[in-house]
C-alpha atoms as a PDB file:
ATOM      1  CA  UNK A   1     152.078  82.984 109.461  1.00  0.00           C
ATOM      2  CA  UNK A   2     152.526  79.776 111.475  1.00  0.00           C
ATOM      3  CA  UNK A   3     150.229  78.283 108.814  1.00  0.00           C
ATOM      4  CA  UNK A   4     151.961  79.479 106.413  1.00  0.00           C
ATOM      5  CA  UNK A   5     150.088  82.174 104.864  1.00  0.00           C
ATOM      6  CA  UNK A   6     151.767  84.901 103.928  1.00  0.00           C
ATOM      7  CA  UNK A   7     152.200  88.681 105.587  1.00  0.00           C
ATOM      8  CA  UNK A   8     153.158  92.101 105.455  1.00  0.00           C
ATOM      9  CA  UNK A   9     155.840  93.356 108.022  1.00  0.00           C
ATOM     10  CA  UNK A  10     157.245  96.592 109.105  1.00  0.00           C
ATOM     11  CA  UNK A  11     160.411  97.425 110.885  1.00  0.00           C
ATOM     12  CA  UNK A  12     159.813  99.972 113.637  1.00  0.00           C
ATOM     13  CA  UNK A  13     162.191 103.208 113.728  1.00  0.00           C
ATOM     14  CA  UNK A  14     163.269 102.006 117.371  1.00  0.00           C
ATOM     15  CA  UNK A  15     165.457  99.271 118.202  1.00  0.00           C
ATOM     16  CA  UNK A  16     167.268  97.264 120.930  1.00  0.00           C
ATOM     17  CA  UNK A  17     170.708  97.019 120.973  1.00  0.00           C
ATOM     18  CA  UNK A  18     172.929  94.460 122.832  1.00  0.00           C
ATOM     19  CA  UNK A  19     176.705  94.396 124.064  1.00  0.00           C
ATOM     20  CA  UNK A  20     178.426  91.330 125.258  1.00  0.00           C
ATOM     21  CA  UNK A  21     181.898  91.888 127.220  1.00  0.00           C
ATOM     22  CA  UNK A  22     183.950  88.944 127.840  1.00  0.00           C
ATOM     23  CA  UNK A  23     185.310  88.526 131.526  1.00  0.00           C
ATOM     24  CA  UNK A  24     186.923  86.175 133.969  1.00  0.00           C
ATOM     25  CA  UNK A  25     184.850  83.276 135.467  1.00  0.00           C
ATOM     26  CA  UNK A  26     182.595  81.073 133.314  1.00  0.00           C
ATOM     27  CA  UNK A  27     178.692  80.983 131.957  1.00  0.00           C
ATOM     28  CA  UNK A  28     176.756  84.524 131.512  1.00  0.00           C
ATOM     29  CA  UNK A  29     175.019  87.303 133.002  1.00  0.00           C
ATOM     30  CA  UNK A  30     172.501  89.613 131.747  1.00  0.00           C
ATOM     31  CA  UNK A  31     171.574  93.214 132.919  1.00  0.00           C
ATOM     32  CA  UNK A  32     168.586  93.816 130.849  1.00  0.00           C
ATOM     33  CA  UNK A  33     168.148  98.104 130.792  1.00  0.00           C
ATOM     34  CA  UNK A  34     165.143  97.850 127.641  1.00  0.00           C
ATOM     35  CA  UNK A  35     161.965 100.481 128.230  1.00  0.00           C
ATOM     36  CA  UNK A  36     159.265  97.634 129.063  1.00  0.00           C
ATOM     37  CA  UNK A  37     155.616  97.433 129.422  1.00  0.00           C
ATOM     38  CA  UNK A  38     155.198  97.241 133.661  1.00  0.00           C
ATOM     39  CA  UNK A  39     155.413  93.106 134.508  1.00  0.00           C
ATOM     40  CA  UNK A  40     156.792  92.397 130.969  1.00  0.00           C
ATOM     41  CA  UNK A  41     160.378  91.689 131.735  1.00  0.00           C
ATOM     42  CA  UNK A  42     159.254  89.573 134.706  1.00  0.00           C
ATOM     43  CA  UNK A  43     156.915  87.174 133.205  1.00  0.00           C
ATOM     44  CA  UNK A  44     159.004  87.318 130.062  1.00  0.00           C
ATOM     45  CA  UNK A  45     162.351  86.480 132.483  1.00  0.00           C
ATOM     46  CA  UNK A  46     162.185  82.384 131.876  1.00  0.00           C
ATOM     47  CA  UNK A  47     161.703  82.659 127.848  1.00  0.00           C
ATOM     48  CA  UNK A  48     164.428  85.427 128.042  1.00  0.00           C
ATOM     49  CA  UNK A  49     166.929  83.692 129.531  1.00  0.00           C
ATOM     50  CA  UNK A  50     166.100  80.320 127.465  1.00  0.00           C
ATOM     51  CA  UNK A  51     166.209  82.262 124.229  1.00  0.00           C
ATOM     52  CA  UNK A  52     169.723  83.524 125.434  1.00  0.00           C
ATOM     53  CA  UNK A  53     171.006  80.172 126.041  1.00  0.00           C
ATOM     54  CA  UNK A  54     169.793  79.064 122.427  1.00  0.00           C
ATOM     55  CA  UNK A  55     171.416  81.684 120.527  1.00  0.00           C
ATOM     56  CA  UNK A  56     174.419  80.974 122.321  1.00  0.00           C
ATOM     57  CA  UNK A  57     174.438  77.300 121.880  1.00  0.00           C
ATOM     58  CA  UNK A  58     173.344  77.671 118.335  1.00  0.00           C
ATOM     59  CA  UNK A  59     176.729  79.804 117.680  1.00  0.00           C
ATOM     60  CA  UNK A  60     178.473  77.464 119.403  1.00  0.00           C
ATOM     61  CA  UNK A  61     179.859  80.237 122.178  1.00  0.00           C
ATOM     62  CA  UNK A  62     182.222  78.899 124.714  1.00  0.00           C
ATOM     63  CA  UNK A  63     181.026  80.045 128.256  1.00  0.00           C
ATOM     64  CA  UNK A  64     182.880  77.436 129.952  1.00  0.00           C
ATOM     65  CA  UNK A  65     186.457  79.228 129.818  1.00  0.00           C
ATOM     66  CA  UNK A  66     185.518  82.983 129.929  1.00  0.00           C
ATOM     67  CA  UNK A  67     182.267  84.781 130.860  1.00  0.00           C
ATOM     68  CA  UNK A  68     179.967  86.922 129.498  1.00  0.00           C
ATOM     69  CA  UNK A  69     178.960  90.292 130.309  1.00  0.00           C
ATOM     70  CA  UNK A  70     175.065  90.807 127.798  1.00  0.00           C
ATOM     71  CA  UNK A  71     173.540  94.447 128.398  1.00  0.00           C
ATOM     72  CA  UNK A  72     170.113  94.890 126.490  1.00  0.00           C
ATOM     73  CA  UNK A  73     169.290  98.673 126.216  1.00  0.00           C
ATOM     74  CA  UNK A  74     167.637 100.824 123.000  1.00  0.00           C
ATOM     75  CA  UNK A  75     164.411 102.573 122.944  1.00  0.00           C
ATOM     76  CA  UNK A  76     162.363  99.772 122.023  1.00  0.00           C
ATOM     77  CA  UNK A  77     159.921  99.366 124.418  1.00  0.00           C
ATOM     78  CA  UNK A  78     159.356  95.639 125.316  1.00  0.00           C
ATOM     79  CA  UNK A  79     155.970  94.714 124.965  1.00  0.00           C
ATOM     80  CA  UNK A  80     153.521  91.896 123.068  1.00  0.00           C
ATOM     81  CA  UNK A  81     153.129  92.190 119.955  1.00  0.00           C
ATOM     82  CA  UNK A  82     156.009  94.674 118.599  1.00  0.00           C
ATOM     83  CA  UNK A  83     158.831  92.131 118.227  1.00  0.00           C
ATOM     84  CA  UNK A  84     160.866  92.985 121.253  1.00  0.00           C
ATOM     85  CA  UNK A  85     161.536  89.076 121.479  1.00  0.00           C
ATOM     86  CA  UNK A  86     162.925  89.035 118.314  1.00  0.00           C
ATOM     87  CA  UNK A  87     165.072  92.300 118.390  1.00  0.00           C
ATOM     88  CA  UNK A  88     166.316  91.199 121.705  1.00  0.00           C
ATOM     89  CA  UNK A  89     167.156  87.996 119.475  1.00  0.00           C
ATOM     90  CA  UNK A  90     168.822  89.604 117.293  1.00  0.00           C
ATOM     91  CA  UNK A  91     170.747  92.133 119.028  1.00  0.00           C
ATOM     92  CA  UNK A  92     172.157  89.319 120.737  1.00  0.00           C
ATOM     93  CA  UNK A  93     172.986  87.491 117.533  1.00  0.00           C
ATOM     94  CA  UNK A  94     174.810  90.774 115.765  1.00  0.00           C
ATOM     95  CA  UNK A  95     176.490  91.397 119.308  1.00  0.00           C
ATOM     96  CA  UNK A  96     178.182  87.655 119.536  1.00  0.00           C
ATOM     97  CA  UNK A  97     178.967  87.994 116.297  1.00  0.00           C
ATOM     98  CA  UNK A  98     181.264  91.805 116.439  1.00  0.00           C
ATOM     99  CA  UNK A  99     182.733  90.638 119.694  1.00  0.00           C
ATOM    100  CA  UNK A 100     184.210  86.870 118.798  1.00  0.00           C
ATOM    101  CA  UNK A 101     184.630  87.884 114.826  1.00  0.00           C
ATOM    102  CA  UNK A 102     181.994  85.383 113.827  1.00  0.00           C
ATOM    103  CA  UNK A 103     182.008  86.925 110.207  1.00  0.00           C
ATOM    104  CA  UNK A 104     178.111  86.035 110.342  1.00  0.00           C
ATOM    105  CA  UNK A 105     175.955  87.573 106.834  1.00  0.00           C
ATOM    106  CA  UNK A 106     172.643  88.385 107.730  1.00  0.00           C
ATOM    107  CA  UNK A 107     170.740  85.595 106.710  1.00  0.00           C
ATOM    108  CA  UNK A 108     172.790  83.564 109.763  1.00  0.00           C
ATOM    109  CA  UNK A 109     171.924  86.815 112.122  1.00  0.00           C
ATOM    110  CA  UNK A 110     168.291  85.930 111.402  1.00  0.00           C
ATOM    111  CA  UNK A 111     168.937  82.159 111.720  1.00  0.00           C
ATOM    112  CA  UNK A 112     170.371  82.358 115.423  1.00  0.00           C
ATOM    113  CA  UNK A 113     167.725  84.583 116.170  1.00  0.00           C
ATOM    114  CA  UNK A 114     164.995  82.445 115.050  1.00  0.00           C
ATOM    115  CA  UNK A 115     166.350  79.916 117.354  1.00  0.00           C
ATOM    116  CA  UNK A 116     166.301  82.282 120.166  1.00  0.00           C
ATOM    117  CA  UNK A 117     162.150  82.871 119.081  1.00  0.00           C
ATOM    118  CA  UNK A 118     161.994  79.229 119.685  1.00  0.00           C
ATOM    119  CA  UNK A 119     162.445  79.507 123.640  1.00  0.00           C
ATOM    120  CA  UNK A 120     159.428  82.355 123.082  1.00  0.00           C
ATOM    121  CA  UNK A 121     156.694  80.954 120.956  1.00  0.00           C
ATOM    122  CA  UNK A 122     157.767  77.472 120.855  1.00  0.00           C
ATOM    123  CA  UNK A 123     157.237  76.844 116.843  1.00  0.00           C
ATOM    124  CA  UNK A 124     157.919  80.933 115.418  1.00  0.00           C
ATOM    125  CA  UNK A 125     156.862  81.890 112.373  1.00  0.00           C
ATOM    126  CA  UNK A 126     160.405  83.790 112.163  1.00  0.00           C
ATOM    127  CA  UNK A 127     158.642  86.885 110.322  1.00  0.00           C
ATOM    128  CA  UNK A 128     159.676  88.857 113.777  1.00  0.00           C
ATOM    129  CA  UNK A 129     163.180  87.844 113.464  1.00  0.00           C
ATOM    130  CA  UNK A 130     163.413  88.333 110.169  1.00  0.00           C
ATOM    131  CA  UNK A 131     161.797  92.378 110.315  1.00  0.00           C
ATOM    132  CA  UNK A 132     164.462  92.379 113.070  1.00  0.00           C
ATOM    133  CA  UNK A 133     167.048  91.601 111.426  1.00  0.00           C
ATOM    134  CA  UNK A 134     166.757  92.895 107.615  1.00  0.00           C
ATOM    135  CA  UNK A 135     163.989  95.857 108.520  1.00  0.00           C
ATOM    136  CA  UNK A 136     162.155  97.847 106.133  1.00  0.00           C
ATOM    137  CA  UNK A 137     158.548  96.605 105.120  1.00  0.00           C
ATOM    138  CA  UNK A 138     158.974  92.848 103.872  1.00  0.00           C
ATOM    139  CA  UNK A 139     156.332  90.077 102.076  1.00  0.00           C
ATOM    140  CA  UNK A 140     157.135  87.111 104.433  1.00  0.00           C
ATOM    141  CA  UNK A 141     155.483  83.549 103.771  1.00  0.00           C
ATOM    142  CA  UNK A 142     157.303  80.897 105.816  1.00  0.00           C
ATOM    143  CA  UNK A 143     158.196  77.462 103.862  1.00  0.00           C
ATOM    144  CA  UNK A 144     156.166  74.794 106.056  1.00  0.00           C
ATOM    145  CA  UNK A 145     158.255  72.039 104.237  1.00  0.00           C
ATOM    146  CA  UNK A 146     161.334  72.822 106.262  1.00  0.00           C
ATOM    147  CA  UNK A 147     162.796  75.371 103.233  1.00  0.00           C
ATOM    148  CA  UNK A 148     163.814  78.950 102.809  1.00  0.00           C
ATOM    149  CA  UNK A 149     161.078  81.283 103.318  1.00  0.00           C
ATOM    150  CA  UNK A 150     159.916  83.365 100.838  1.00  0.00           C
ATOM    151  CA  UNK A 151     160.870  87.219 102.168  1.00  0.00           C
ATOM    152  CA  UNK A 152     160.664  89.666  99.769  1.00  0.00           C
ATOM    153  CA  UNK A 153     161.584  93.760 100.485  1.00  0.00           C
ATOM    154  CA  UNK A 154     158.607  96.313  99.617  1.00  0.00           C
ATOM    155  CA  UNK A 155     158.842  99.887  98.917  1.00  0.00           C
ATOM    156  CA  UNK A 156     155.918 102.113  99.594  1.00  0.00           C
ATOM    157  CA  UNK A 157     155.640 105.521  97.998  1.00  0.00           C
ATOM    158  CA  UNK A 158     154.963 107.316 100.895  1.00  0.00           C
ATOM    159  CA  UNK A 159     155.880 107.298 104.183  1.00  0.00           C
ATOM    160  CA  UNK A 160     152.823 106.109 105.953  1.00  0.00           C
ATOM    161  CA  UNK A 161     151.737 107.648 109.876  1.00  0.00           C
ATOM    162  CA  UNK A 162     151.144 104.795 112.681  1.00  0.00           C
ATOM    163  CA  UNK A 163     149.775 105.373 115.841  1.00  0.00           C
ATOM    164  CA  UNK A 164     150.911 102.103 117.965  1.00  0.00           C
ATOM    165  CA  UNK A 165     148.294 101.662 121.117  1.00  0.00           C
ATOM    166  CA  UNK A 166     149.778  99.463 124.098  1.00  0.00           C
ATOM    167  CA  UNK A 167     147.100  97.826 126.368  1.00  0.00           C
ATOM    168  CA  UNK A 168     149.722  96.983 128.570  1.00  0.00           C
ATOM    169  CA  UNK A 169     148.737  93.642 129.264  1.00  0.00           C
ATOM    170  CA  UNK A 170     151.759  90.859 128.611  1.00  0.00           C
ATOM    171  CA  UNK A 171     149.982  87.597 126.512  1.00  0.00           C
ATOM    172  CA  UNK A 172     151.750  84.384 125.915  1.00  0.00           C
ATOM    173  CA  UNK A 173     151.837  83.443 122.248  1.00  0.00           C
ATOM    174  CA  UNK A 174     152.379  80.210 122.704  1.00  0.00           C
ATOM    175  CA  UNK A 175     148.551  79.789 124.524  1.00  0.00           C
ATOM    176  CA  UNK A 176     146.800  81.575 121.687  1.00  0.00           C
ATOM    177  CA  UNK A 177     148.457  79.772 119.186  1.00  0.00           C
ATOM    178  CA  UNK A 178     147.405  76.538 120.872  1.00  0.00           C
ATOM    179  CA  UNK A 179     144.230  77.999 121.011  1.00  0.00           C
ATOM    180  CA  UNK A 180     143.975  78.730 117.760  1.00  0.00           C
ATOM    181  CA  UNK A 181     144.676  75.119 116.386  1.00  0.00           C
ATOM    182  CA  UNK A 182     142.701  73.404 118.577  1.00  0.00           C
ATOM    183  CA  UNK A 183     139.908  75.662 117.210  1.00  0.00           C
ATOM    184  CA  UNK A 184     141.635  74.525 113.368  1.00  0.00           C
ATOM    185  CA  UNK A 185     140.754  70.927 114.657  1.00  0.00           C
ATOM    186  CA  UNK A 186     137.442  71.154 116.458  1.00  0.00           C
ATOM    187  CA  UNK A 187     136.109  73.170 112.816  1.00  0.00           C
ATOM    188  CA  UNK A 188     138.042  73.080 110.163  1.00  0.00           C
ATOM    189  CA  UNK A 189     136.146  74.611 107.278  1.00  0.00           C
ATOM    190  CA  UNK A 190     135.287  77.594 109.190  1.00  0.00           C
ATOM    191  CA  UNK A 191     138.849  78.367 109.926  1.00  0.00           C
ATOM    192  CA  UNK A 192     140.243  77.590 106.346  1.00  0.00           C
ATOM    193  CA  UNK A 193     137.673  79.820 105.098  1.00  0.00           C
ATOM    194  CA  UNK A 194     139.192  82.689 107.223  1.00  0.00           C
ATOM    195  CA  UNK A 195     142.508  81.597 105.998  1.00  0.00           C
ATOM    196  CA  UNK A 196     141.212  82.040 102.684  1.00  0.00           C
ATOM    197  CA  UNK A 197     139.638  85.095 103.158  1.00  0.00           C
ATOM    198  CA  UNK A 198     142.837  86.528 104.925  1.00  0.00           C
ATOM    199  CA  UNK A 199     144.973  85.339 101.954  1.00  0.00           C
ATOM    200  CA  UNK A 200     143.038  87.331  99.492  1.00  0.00           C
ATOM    201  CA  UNK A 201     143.283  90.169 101.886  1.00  0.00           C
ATOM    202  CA  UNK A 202     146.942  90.582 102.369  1.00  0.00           C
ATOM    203  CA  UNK A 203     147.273  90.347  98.530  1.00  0.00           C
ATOM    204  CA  UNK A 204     145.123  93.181  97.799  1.00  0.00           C
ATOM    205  CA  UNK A 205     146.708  94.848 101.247  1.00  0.00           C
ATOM    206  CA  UNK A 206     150.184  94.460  99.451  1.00  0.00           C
ATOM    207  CA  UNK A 207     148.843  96.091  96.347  1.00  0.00           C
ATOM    208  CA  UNK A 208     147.918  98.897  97.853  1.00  0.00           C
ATOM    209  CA  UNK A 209     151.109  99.469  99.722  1.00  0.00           C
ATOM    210  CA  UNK A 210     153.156  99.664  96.493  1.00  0.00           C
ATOM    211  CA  UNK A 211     150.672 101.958  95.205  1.00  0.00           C
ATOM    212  CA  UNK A 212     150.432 104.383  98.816  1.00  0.00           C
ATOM    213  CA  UNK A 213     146.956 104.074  98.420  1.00  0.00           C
ATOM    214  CA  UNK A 214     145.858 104.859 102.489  1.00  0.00           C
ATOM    215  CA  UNK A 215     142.182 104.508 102.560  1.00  0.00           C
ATOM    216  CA  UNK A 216     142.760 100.909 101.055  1.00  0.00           C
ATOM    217  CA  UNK A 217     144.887  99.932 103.349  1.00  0.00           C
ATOM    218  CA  UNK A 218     142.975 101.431 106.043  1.00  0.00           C
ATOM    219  CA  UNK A 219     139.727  99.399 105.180  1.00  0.00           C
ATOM    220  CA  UNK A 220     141.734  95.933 104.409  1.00  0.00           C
ATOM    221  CA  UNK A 221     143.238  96.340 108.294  1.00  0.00           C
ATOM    222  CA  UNK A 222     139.587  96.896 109.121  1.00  0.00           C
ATOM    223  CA  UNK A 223     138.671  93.253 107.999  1.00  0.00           C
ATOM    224  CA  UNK A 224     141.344  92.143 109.190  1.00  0.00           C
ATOM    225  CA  UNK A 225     140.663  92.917 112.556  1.00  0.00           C
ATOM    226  CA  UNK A 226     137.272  91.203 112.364  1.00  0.00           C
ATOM    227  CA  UNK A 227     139.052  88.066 110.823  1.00  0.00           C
ATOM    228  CA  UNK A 228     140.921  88.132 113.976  1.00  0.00           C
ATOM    229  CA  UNK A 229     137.998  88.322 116.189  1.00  0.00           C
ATOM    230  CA  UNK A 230     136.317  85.169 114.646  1.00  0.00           C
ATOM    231  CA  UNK A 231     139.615  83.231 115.149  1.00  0.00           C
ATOM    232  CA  UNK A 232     139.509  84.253 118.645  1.00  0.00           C
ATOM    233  CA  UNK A 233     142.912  86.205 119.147  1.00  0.00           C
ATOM    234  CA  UNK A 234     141.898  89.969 119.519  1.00  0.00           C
ATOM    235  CA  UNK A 235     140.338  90.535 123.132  1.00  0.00           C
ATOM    236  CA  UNK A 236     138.316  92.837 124.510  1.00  0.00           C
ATOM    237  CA  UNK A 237     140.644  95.556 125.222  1.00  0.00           C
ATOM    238  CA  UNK A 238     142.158  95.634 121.594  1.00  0.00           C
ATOM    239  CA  UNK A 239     138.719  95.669 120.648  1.00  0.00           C
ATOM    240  CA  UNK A 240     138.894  99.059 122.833  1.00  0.00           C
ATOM    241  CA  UNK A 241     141.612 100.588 121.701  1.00  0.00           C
ATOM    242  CA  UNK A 242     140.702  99.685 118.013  1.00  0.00           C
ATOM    243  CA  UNK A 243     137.455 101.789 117.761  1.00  0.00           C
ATOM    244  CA  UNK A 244     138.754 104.501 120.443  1.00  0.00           C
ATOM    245  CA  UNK A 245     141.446 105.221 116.880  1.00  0.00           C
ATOM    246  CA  UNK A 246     138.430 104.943 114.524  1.00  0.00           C
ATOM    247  CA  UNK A 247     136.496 107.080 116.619  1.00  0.00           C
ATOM    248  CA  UNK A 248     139.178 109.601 116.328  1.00  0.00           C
ATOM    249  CA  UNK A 249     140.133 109.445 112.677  1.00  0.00           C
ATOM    250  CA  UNK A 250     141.695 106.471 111.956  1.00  0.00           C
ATOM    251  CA  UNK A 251     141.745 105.236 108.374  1.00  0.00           C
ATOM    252  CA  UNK A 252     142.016 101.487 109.361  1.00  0.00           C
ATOM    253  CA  UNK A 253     142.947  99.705 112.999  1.00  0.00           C
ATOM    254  CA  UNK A 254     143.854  96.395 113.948  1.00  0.00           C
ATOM    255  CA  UNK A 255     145.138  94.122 116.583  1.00  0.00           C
ATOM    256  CA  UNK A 256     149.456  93.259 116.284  1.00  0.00           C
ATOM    257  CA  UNK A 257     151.216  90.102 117.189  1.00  0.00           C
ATOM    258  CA  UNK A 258     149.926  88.001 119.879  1.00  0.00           C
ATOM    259  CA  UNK A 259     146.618  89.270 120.610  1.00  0.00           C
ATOM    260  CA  UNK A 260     144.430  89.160 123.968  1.00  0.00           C
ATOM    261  CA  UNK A 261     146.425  92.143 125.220  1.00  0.00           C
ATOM    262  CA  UNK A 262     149.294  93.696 123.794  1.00  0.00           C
ATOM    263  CA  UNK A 263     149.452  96.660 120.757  1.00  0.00           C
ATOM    264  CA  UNK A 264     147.137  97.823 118.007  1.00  0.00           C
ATOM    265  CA  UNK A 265     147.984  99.312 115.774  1.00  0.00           C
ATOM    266  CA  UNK A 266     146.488 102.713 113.610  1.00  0.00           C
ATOM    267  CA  UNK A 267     147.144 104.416 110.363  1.00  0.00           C
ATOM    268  CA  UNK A 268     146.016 107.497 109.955  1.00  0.00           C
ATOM    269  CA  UNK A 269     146.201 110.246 106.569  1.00  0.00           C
ATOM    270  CA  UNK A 270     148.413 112.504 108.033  1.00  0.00           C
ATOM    271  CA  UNK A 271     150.715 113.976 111.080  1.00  0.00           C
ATOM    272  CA  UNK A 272     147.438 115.772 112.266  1.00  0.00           C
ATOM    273  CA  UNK A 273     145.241 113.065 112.731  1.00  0.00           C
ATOM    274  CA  UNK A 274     148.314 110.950 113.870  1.00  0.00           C
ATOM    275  CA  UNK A 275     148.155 113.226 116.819  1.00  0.00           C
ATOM    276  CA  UNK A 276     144.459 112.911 117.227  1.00  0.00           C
ATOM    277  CA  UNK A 277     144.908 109.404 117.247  1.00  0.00           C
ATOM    278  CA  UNK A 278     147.680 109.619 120.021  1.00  0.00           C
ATOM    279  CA  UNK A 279     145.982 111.849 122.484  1.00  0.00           C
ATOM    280  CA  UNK A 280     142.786 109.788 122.394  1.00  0.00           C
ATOM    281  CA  UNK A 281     144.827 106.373 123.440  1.00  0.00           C
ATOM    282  CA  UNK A 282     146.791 108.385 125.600  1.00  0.00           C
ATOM    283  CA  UNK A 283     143.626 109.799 127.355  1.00  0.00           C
ATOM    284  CA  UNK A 284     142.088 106.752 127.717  1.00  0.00           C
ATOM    285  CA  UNK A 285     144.931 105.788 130.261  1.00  0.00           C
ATOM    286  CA  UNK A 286     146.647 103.775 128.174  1.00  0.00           C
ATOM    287  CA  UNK A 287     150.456 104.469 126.836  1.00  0.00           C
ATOM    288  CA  UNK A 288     151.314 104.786 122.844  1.00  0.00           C
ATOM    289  CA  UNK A 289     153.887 106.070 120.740  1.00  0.00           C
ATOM    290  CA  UNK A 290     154.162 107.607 116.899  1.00  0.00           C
ATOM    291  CA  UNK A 291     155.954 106.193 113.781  1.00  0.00           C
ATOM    292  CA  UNK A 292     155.880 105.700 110.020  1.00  0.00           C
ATOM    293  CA  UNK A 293     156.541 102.720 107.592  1.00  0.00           C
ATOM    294  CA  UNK A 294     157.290 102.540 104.214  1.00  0.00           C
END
């Protein structure tokens, strides 16, 4: 996405939700209440609190004359690699804008948000922001010449069972996406050719989406996963939790977001093996929760 290739992107059926009171006294304070992954909020804290300050200087917020009051709650758990950044973002955005009558449309929501992604990732994609703040499934392709992005709303059939698995280990996205262009540097016609190979992928993977057709969806998340691998952004433990779901019924698995840590994520036929899927994770010692797209 940062290369601008283009994506597929679901909302989640959770969400964060922010509040901002205005009191007496000047600058901000934040009581941050979100479901986390254990150590997330804490190495997180710096980026949070810089991507706070950008969403409020981007709306132009006066904190000098009255001060703010930001609660972050929801049942989103924070973690890499399911947006929580960017619905943190957001919320805050949506929140600014109901309590000092901003009038903002959603396209400026998902503006100030990006901006708040900045303080997170350093150069975002904005295709986190931008599930956060229209949701559904979208086709995202970000304009690398400094124009509107291409985001386009898809509608599958069917509602589609996920089985989201949570390594519980916090990465930083901006050190795997350095790591991945240095590796774009040091060999550049292997890497294009996985670009390539990717792009034809998420084509075919959008096809079958309109169409509901599981089993090729299943098998295009497959190769993606090993595309992923080569590039040097799944780690071992995704790798884990990736064949524990195709051991246990899977249709198709991958590695979400950041990589080296963070979610996978499994789709599976039906509510049944949705469960299977669940308990296996969940046995291993490792934390997940269930929900559809589409």
């Amino acid at each position: 996405m940062v290369y601008g290739l283009p994506a597929i992107v679901s909302a989640l059926e959770s969400s964060t939700i922010a509040e901002v009171n205005v009191m007496d006294g000047n600058g901000w304070i934040v009581d941050d209440q979100r479901p986390a992954t254990p150590g997330y909020k804490k190495v997180k804290y710096n980026d949070a609190m810089q991507s706070i300050k950008n969403v409020l200087n981007y709306l132009k917020i006066d904190t000098a004359n009255h001060k703010l009051q930001i609660t972050f709650s929801g049942d989103l758990v924070a973690a890499s690699g399911v947006g929580a950044s960017a619905a943190q973002c957001t919320s805050l955005a949506r929140a600014l804008n109901n309590t000092f009558n901003l009038n903002l449309d959603d396209e400026q929501i998902n503006n100030a948000a990006y901006e708040g992604e900045k303080a997170y990732h350093g150069t975002p994609s904005g295709i986190d922001n931008t599930a956060s703040t229209f949701g559904g499934l979208i086709w995202f392709q970000k304009n690398l010449n400094g124009k509107k992005n291409a985001i386009n709303l898809l509608k599958s059939p069917i509602k589609i069972p996920l089985v989201i698995g949570n390594t519980g280990i916090t990465a930083s996205t901006t050190e795997v996406i350095a790591d991945v262009r240095k590796l774009k540097n040091e060999n550049p016609k292997k890497i294009n050719k996985i670009f390539n190979n990717y792009e034809d992928l998420v084509q075919k993977a959008k096809d079958a989406l309109l169409r509901g057709k599981i089993k090729e969806i299943g098998s295009l998340m497959n190769l993606n996963h090993k595309l992923l691998q080569q590039i040097n952004v799944s780690g071992d433990i995704n790798d884990q939790l990736v064949q524990t779901a195709l051991n246990n019924g899977a249709t198709g698995a991958k590695m979400t977001g950041t990589g080296r840590g963070g979610l996978i994520i499994a789709l599976a036929d039906n509510v049944k093996v949705q469960d299977q899927i669940y308990n296996s994770i969940v046995n291993e010692g490792f934390t997940a929760w269930k929900t559809k797209i589409g």
